[in-house]
Protein backbone atom coordinates (compact mmCIF):
# COMPACT_ATOMS: atom_id res chain seq x y z
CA UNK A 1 -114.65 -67.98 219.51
CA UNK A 2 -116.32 -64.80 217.96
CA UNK A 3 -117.62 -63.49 221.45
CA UNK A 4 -113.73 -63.82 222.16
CA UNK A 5 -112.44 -61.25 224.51
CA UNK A 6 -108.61 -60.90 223.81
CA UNK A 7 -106.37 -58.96 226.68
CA UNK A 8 -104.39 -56.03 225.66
CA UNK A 9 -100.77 -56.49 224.27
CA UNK A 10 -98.01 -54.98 225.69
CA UNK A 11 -96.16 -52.55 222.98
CA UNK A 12 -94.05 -53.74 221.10
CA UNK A 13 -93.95 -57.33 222.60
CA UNK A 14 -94.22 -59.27 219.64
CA UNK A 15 -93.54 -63.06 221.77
CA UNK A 16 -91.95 -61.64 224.11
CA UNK A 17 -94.20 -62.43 227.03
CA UNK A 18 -96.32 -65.27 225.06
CA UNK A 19 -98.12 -65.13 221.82
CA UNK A 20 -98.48 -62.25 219.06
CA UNK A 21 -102.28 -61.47 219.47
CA UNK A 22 -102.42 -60.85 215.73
CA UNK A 23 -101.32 -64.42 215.26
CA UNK A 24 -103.20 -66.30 217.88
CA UNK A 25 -106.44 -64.53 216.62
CA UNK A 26 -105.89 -65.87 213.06
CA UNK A 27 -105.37 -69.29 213.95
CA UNK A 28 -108.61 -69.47 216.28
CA UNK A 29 -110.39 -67.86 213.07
CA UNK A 30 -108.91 -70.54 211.16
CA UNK A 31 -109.79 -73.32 213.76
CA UNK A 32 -113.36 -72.03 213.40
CA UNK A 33 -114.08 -71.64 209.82
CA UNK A 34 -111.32 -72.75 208.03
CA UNK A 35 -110.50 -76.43 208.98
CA UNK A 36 -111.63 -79.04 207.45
CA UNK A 37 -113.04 -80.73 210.74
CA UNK A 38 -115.57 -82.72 208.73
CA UNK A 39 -112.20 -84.38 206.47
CA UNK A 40 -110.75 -85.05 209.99
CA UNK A 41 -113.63 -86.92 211.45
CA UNK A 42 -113.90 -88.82 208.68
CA UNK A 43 -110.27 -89.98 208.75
CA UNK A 44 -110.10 -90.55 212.59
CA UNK A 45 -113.48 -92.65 211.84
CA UNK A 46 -111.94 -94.97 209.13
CA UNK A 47 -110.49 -96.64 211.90
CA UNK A 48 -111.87 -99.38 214.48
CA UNK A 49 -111.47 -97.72 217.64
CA UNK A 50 -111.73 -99.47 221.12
CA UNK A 51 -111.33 -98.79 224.95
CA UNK A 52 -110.46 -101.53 227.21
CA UNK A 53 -111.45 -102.40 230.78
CA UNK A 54 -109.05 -99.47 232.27
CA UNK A 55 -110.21 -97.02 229.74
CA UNK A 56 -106.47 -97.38 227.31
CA UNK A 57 -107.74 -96.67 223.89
CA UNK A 58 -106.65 -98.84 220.97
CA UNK A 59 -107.14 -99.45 217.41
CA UNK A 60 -107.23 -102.75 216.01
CA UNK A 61 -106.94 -103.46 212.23
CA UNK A 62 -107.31 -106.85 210.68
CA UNK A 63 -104.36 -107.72 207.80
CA UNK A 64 -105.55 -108.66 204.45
CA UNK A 65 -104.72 -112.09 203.28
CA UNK A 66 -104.57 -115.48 204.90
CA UNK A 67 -101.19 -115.17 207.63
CA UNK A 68 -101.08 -111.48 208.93
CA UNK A 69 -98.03 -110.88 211.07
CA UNK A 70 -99.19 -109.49 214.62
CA UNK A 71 -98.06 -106.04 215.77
CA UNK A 72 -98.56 -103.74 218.37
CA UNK A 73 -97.36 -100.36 217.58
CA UNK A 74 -97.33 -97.52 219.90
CA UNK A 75 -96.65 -93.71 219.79
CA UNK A 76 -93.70 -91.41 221.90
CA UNK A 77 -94.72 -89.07 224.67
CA UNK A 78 -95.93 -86.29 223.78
CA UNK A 79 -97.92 -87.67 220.78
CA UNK A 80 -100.60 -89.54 219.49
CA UNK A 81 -101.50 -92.17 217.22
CA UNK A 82 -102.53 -89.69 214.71
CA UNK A 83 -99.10 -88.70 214.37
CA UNK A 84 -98.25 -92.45 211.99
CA UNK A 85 -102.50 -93.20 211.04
CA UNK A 86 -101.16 -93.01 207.21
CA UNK A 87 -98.89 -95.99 208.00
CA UNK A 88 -102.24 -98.07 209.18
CA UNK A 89 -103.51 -99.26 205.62
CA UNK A 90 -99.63 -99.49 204.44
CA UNK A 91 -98.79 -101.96 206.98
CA UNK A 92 -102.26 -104.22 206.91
CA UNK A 93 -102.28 -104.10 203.27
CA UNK A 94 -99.37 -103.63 201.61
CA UNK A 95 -99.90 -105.06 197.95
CA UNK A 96 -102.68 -102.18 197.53
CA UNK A 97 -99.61 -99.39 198.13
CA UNK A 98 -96.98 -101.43 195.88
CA UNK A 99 -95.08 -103.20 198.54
CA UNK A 100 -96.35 -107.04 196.96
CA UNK A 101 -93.37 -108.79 198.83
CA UNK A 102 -94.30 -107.83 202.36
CA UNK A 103 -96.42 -109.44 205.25
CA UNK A 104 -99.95 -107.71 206.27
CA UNK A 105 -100.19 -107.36 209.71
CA UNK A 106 -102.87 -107.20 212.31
CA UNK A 107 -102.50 -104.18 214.24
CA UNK A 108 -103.30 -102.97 217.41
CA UNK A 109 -102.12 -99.24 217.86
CA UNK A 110 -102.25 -98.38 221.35
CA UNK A 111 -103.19 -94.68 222.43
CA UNK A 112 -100.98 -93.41 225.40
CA UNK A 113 -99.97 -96.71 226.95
CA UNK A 114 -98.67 -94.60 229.97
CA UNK A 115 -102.18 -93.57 230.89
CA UNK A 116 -102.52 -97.48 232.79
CA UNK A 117 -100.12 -96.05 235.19
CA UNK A 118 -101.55 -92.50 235.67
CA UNK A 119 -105.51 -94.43 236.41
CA UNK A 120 -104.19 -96.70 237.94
CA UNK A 121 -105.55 -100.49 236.66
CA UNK A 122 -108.42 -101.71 237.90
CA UNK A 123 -107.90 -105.45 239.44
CA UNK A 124 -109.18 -108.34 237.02
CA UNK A 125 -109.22 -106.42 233.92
């Protein structure tokens, strides 16, 4: 991002015609050295991630404790599971976050379900 070359603004645009260079620079300054993309990783990897036979990604969390309820969960368009990952220990565990009356579940959180129909799925998987 620091080689960069930005196009000229028209005067006294501001977001009229698209973004405010002034702003657009900042955040791809803070994309490159101020996030936290390390903290990010980390958090995505806590996860067990999968990809089935057509390619749908999926993560799949075991309940604690001896009966966990089953559940699929999946995300709205546009969006991504990252958008509810906080509620992923709450659900399969949810003595550890005070909730001692409720069922774990098993979990499988399935990434963009509508990408089987835009690949197309492959016969016998």
């Amino acid at each position: 991002m620091h080689a960069q070359v930005w196009p000229d603004e028209i005067p006294d645009a501001a977001w009229e015609y698209g973004f405010d260079r002034s702003f657009l620079q900042d955040l791809c300054l803070y994309w490159q050295d101020g996030f936290d993309w390390k903290t990010q990783l980390d958090r995505l990897s806590a996860f067990h991630h999968y990809r089935d036979a057509n390619g749908i990604h999926f993560i799949h969390e075991r309940g604690k404790g001896p009966r966990p309820m089953a559940l699929i969960i999946t995300h709205g368009w546009p969006g991504s599971f990252i958008e509810m990952m906080r509620i992923i220990p709450m659900l399969t565990d949810p003595a550890a976050h005070g909730a001692t009356q409720l069922t774990p579940s098993t979990l499988w959180f399935l990434q963009c379900p509508d990408t089987a129909f835009r690949i197309g799925l492959r016969r016998g998987a």
